[in-house]
PDB file of N, CA and C in Angstrom:
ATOM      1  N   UNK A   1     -17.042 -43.122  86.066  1.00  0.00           N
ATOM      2  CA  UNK A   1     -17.140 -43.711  87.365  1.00  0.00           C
ATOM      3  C   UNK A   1     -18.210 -42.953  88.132  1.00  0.00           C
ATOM      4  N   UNK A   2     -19.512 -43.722  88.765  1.00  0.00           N
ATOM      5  CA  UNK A   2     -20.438 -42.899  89.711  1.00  0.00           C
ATOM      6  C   UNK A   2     -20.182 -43.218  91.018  1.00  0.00           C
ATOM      7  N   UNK A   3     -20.594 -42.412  92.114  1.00  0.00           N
ATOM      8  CA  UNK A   3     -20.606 -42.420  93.425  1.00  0.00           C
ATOM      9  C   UNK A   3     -21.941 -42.463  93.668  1.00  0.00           C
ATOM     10  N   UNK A   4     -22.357 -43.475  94.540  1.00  0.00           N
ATOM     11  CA  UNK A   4     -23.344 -43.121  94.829  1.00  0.00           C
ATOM     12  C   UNK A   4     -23.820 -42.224  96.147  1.00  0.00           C
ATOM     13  N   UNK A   5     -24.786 -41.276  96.513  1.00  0.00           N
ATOM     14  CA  UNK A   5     -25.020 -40.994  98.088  1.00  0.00           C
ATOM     15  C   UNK A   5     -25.756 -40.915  98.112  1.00  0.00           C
ATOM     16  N   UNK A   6     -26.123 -41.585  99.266  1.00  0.00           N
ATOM     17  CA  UNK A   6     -27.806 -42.068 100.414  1.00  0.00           C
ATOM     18  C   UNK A   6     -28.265 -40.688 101.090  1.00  0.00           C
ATOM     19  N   UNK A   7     -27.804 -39.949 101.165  1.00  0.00           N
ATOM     20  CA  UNK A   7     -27.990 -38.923 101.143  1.00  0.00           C
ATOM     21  C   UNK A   7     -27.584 -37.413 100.968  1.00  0.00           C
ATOM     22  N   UNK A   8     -28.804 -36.255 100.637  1.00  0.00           N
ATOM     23  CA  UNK A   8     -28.427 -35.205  99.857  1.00  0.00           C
ATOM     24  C   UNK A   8     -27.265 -34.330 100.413  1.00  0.00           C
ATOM     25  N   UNK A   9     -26.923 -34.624 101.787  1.00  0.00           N
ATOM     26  CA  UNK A   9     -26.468 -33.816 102.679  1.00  0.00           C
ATOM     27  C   UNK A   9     -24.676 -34.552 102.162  1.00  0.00           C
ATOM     28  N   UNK A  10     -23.997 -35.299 102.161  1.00  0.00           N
ATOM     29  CA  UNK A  10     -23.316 -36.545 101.877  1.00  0.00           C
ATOM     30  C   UNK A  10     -23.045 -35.888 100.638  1.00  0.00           C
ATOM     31  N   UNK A  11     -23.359 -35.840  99.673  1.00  0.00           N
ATOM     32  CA  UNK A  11     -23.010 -35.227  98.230  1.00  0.00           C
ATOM     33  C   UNK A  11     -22.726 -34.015  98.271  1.00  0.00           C
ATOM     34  N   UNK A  12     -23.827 -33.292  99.376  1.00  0.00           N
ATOM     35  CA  UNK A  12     -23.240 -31.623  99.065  1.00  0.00           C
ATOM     36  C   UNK A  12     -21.910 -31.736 100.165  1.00  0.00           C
ATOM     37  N   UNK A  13     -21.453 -32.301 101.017  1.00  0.00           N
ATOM     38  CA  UNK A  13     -20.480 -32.503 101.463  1.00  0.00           C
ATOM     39  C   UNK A  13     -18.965 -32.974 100.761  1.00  0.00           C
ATOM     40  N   UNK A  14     -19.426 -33.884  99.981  1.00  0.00           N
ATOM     41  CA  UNK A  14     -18.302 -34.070  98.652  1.00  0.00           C
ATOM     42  C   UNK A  14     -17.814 -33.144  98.080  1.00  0.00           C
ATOM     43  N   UNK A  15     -19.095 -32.607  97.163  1.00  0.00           N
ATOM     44  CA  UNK A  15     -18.690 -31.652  96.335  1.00  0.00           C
ATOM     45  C   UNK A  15     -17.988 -30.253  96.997  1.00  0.00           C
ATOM     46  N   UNK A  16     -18.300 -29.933  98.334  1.00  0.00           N
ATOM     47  CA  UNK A  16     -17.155 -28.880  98.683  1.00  0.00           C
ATOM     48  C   UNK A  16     -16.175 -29.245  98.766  1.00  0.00           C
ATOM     49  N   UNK A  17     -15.530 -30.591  99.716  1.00  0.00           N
ATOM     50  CA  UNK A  17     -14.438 -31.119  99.747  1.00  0.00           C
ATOM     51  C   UNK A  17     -13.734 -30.990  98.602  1.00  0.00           C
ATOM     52  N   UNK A  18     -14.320 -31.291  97.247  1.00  0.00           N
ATOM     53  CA  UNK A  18     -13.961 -31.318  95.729  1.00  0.00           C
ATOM     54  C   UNK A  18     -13.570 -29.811  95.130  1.00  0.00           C
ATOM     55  N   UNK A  19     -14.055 -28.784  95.459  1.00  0.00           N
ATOM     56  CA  UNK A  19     -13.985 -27.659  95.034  1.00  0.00           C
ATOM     57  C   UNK A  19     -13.315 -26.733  95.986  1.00  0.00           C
ATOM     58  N   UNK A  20     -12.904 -26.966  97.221  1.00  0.00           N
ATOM     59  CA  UNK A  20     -11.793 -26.135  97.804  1.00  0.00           C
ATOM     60  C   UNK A  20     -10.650 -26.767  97.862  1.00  0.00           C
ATOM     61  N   UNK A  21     -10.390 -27.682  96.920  1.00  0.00           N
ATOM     62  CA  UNK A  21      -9.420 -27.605  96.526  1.00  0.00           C
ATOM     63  C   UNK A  21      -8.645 -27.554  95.494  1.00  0.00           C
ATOM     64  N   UNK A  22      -9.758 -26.562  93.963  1.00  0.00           N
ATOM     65  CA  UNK A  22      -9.361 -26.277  92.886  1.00  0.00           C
ATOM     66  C   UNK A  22      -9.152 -24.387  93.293  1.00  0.00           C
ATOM     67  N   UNK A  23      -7.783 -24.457  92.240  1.00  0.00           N
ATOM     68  CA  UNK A  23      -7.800 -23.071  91.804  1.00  0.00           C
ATOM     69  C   UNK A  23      -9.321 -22.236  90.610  1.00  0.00           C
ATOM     70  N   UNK A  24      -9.297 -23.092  90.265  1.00  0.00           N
ATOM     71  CA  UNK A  24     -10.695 -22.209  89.325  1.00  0.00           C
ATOM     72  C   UNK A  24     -11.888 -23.657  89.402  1.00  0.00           C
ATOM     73  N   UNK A  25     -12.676 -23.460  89.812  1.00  0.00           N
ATOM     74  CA  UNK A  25     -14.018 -24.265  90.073  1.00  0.00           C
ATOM     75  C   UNK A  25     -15.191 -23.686  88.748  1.00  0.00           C
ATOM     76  N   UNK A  26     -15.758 -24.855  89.030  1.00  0.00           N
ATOM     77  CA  UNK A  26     -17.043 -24.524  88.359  1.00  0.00           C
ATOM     78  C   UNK A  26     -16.934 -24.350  87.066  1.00  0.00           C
ATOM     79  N   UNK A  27     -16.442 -24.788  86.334  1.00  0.00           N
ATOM     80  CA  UNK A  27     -16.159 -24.060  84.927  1.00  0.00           C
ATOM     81  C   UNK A  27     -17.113 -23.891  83.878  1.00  0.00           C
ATOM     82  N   UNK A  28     -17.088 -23.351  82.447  1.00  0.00           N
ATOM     83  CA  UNK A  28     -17.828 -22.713  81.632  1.00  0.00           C
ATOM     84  C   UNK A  28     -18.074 -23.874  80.906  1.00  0.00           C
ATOM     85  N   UNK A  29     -19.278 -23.629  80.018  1.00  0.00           N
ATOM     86  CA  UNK A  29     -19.305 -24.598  78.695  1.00  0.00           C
ATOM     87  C   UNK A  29     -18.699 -24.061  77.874  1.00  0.00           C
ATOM     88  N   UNK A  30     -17.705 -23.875  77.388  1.00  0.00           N
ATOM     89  CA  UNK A  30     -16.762 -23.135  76.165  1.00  0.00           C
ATOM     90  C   UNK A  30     -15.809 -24.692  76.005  1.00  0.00           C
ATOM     91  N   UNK A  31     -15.626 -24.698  74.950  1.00  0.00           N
ATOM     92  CA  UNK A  31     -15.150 -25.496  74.200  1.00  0.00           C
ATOM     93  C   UNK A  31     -13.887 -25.805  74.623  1.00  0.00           C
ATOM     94  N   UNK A  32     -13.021 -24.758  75.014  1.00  0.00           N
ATOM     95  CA  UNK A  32     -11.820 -25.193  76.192  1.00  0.00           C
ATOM     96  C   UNK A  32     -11.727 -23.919  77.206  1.00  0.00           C
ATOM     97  N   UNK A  33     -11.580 -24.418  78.031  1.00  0.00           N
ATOM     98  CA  UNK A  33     -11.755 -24.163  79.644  1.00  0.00           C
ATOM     99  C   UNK A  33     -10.496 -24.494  80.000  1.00  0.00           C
ATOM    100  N   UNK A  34     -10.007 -23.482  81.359  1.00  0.00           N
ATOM    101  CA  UNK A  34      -8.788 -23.684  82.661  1.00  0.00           C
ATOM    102  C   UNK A  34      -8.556 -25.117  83.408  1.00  0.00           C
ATOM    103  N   UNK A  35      -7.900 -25.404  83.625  1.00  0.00           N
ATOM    104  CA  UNK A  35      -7.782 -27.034  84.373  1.00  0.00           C
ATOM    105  C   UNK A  35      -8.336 -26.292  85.392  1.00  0.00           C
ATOM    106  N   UNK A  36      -8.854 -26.908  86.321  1.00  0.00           N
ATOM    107  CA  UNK A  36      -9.166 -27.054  87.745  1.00  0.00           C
ATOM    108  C   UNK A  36      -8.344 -26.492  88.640  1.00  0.00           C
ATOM    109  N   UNK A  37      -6.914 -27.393  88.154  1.00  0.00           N
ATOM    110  CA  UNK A  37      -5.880 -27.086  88.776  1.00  0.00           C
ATOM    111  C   UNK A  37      -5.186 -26.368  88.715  1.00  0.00           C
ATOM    112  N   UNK A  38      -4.010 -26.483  87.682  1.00  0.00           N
ATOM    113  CA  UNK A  38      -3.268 -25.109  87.088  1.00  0.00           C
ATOM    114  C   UNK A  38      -3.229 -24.395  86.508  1.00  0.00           C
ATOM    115  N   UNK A  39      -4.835 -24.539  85.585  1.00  0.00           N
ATOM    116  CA  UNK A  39      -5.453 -23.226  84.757  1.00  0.00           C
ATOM    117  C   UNK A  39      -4.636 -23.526  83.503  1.00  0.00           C
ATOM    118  N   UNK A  40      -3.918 -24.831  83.245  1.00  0.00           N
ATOM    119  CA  UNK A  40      -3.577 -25.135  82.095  1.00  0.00           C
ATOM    120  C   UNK A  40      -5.003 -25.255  81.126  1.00  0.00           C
ATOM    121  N   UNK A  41      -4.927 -25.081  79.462  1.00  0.00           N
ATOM    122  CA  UNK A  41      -6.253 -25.309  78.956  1.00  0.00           C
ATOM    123  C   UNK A  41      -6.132 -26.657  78.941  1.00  0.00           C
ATOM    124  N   UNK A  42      -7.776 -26.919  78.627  1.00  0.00           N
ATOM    125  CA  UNK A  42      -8.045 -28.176  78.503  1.00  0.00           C
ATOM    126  C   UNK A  42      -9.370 -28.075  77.332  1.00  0.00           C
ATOM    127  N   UNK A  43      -8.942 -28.964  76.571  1.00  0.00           N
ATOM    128  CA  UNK A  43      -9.611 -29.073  75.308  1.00  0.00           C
ATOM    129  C   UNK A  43     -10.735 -29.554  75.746  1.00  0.00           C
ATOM    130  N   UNK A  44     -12.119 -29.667  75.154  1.00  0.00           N
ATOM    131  CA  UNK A  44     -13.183 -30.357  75.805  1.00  0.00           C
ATOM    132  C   UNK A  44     -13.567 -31.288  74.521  1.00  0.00           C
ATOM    133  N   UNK A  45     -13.244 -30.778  73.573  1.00  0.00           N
ATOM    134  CA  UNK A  45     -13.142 -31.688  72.114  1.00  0.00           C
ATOM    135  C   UNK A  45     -13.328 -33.287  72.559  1.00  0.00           C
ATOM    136  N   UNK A  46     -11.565 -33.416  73.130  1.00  0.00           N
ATOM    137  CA  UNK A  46     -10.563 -34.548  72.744  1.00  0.00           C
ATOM    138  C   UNK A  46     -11.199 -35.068  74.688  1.00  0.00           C
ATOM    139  N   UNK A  47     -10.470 -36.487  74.554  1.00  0.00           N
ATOM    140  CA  UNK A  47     -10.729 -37.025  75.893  1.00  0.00           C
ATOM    141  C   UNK A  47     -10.083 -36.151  76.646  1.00  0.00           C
ATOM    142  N   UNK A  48     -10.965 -36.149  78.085  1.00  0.00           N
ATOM    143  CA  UNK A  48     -10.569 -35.516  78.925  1.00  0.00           C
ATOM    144  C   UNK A  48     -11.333 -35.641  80.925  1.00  0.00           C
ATOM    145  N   UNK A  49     -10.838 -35.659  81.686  1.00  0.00           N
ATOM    146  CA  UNK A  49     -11.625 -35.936  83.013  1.00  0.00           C
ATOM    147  C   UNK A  49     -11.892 -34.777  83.635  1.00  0.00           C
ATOM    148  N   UNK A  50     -13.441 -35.103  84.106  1.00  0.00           N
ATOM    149  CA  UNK A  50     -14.236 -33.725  84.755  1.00  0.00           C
ATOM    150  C   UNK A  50     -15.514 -34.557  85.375  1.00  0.00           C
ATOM    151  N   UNK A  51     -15.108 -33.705  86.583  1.00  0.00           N
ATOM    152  CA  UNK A  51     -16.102 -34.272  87.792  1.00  0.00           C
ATOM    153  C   UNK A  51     -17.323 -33.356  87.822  1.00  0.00           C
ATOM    154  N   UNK A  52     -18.378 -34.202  87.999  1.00  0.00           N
ATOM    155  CA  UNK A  52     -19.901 -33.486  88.427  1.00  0.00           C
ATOM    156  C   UNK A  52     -20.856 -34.239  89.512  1.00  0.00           C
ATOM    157  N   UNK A  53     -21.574 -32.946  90.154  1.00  0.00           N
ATOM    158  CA  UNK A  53     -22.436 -33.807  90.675  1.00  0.00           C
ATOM    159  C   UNK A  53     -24.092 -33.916  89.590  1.00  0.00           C
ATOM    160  N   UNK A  54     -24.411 -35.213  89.730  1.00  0.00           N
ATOM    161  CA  UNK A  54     -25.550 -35.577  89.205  1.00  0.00           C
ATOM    162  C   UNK A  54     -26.805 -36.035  89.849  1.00  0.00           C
ATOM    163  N   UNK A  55     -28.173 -35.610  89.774  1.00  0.00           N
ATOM    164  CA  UNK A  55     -29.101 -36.396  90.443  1.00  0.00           C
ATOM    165  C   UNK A  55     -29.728 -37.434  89.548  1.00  0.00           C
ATOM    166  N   UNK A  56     -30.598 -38.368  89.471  1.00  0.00           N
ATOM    167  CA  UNK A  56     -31.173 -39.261  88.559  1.00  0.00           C
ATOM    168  C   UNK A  56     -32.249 -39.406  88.870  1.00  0.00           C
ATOM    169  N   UNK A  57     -32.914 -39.430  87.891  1.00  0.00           N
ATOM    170  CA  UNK A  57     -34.397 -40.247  88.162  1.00  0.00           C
ATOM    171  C   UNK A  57     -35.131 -41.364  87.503  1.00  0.00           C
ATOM    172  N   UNK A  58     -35.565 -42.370  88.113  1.00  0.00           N
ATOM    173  CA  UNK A  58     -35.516 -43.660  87.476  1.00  0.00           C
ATOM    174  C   UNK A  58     -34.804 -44.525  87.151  1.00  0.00           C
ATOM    175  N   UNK A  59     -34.222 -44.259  87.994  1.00  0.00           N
ATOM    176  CA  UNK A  59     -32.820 -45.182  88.114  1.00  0.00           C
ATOM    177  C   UNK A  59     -33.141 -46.822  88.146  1.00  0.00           C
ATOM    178  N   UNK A  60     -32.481 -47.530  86.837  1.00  0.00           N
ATOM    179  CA  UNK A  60     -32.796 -48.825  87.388  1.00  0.00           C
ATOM    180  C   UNK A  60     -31.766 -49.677  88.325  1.00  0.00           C
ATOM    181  N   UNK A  61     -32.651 -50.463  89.055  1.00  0.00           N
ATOM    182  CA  UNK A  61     -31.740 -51.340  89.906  1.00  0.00           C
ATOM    183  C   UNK A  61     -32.271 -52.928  88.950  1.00  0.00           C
ATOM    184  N   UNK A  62     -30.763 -53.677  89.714  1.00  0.00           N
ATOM    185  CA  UNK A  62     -29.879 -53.048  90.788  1.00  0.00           C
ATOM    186  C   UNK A  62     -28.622 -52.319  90.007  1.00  0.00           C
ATOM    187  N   UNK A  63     -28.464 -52.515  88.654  1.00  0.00           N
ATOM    188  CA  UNK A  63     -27.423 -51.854  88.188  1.00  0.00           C
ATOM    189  C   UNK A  63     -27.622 -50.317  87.372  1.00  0.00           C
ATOM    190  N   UNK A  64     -27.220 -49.792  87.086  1.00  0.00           N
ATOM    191  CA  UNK A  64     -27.481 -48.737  86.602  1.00  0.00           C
ATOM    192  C   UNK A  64     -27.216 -48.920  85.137  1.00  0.00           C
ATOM    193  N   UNK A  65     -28.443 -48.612  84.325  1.00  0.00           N
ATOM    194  CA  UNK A  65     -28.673 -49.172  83.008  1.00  0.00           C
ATOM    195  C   UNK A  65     -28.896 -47.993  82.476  1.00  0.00           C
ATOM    196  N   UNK A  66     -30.279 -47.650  83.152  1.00  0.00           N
ATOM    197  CA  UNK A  66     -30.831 -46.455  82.390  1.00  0.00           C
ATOM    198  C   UNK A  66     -31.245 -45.274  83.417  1.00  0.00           C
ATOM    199  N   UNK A  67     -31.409 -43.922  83.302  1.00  0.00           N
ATOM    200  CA  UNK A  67     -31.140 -42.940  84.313  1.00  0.00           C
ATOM    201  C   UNK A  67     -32.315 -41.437  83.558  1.00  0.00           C
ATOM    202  N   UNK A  68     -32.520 -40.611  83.525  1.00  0.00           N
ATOM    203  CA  UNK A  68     -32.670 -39.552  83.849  1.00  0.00           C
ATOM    204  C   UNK A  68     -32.012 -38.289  84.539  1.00  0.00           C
ATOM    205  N   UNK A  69     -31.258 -37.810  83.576  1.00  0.00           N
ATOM    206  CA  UNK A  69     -30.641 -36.315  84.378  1.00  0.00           C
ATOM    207  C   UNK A  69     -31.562 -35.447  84.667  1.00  0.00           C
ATOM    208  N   UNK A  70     -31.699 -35.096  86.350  1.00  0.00           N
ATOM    209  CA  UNK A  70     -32.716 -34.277  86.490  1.00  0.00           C
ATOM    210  C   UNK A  70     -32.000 -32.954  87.526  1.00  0.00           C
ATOM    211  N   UNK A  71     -30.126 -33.325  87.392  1.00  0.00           N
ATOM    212  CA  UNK A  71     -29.859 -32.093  87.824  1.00  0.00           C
ATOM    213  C   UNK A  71     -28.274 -32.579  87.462  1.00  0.00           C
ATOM    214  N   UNK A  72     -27.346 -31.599  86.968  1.00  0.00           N
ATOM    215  CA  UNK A  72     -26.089 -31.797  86.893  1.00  0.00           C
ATOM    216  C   UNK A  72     -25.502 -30.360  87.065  1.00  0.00           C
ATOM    217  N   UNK A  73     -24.027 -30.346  87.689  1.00  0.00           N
ATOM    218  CA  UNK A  73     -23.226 -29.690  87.781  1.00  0.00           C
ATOM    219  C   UNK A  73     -21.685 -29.946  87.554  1.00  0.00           C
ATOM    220  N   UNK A  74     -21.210 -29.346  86.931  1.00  0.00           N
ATOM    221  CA  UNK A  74     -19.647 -29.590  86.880  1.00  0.00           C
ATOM    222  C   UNK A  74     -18.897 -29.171  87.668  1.00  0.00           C
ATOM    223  N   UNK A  75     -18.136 -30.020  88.579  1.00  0.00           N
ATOM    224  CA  UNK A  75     -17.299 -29.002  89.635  1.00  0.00           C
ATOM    225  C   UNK A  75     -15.753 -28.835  89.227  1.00  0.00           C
ATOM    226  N   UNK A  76     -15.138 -29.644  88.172  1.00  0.00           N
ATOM    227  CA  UNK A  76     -14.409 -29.470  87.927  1.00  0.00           C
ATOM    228  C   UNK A  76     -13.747 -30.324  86.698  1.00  0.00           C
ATOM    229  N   UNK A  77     -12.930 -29.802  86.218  1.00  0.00           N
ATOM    230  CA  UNK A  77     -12.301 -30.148  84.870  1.00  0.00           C
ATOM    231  C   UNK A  77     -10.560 -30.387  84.976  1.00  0.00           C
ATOM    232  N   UNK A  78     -10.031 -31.726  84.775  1.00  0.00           N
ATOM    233  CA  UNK A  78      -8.632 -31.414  84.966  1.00  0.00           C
ATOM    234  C   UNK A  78      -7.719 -31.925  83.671  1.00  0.00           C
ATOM    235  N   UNK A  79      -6.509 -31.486  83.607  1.00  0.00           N
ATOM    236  CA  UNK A  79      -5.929 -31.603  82.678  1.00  0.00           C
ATOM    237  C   UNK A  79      -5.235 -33.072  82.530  1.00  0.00           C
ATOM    238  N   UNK A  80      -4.301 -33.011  81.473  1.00  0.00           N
ATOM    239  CA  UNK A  80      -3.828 -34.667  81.344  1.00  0.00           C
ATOM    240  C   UNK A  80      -2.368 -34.792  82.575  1.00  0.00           C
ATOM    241  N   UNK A  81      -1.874 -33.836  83.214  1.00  0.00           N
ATOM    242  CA  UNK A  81      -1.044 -33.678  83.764  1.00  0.00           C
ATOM    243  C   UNK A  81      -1.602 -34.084  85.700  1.00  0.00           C
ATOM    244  N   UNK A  82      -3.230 -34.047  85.720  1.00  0.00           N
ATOM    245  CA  UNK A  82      -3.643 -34.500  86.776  1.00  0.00           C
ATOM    246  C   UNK A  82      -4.269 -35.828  86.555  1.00  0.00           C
ATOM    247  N   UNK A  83      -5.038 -35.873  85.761  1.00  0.00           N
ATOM    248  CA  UNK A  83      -5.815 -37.209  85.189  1.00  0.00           C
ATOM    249  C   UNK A  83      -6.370 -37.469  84.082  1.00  0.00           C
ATOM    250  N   UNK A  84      -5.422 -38.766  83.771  1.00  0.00           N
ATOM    251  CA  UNK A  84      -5.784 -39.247  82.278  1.00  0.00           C
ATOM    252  C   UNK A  84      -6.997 -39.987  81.615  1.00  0.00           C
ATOM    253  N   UNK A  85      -7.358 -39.817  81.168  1.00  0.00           N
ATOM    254  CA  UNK A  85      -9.494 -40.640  80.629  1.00  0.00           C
ATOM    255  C   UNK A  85      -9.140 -41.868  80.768  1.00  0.00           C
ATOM    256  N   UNK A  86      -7.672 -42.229  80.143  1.00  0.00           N
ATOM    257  CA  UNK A  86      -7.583 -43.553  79.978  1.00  0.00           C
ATOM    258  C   UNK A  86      -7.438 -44.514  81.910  1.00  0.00           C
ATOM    259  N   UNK A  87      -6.182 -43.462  82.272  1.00  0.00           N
ATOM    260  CA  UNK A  87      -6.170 -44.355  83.936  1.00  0.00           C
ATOM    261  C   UNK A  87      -7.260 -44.376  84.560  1.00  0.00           C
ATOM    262  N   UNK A  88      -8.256 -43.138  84.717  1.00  0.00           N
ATOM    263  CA  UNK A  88      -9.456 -43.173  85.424  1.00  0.00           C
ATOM    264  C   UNK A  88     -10.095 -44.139  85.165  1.00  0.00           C
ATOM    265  N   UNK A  89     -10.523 -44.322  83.796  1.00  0.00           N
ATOM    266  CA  UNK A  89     -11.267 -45.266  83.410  1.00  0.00           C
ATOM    267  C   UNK A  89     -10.653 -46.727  84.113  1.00  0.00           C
ATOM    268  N   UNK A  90      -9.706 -47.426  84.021  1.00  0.00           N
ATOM    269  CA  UNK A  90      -9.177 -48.213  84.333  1.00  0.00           C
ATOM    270  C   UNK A  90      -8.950 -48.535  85.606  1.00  0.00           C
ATOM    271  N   UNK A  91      -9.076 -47.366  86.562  1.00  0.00           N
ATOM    272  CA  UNK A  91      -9.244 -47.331  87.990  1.00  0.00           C
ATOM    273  C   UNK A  91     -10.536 -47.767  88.767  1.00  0.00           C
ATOM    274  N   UNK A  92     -11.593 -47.132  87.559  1.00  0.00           N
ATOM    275  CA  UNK A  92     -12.753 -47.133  87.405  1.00  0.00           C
ATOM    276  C   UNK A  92     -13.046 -48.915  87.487  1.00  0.00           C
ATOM    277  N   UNK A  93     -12.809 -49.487  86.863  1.00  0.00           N
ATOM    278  CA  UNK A  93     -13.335 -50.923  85.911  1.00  0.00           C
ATOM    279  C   UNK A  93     -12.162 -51.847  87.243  1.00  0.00           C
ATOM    280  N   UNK A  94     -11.102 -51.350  87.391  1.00  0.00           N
ATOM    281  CA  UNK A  94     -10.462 -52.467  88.857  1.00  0.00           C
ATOM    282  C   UNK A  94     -11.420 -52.259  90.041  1.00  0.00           C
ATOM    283  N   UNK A  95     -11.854 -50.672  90.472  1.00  0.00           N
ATOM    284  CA  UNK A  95     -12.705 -50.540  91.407  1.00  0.00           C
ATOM    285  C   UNK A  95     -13.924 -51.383  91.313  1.00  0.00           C
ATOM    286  N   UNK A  96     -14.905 -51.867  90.637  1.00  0.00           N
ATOM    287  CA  UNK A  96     -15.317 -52.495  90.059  1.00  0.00           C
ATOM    288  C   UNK A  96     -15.323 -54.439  90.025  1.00  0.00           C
ATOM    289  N   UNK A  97     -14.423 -54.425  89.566  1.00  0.00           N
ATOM    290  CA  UNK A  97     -14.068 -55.861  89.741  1.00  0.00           C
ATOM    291  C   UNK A  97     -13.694 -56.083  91.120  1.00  0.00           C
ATOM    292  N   UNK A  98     -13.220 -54.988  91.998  1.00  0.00           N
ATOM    293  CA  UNK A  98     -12.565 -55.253  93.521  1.00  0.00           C
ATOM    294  C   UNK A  98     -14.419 -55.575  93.932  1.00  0.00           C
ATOM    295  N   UNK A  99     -15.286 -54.916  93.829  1.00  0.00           N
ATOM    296  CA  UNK A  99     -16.555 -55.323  94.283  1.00  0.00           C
ATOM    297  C   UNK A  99     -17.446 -56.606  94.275  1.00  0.00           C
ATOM    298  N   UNK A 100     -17.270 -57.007  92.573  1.00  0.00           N
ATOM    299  CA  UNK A 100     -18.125 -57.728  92.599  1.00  0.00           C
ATOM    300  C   UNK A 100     -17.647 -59.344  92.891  1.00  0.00           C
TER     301      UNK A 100
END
């Protein structure tokens, strides 16, 4: 699921909102990492939900097809006990259909 923001100020505003309210932020690239939340592990293998902020470049409109990562960060990683790949996703795809 992407968010979009019109501006840079707007995203860095998110992403704190997003990160004061994890116990461990920011996490490592290691193969399994602390939840976000309760520092339960979380496999990075197997499905799993983790929020980042992303910038793009070349973004096509009007839908987003094809992109360029020209900056990413992970702010957080959570376990199956906060959010499941499968509901997000599915939250994701109703959010979605509520639009178009």
């Amino acid at each position: 699921m992407l968010t979009a923001f019109c501006r840079y100020g707007r995203a860095k505003y998110a992403a704190a909102a997003i990160t004061s309210t994890l116990t461990s932020a920011c996490p490592s690239a290691d193969k399994a990492v602390p939840c976000s939340l309760c520092l339960r592990p979380v496999d990075r293998t197997a499905s799993h939900v983790a929020v980042s902020r992303t910038a793009f470049e070349g973004v096509s409109q009007p839908w987003l097809i094809s992109a360029w990562v020209c900056y990413e960060r992970e702010l957080a990683v959570y376990c199956s006990s906060f959010a499941e790949p499968r509901l997000t996703s599915e939250a994701a795809l109703k959010g979605q259909s509520d639009i178009a």
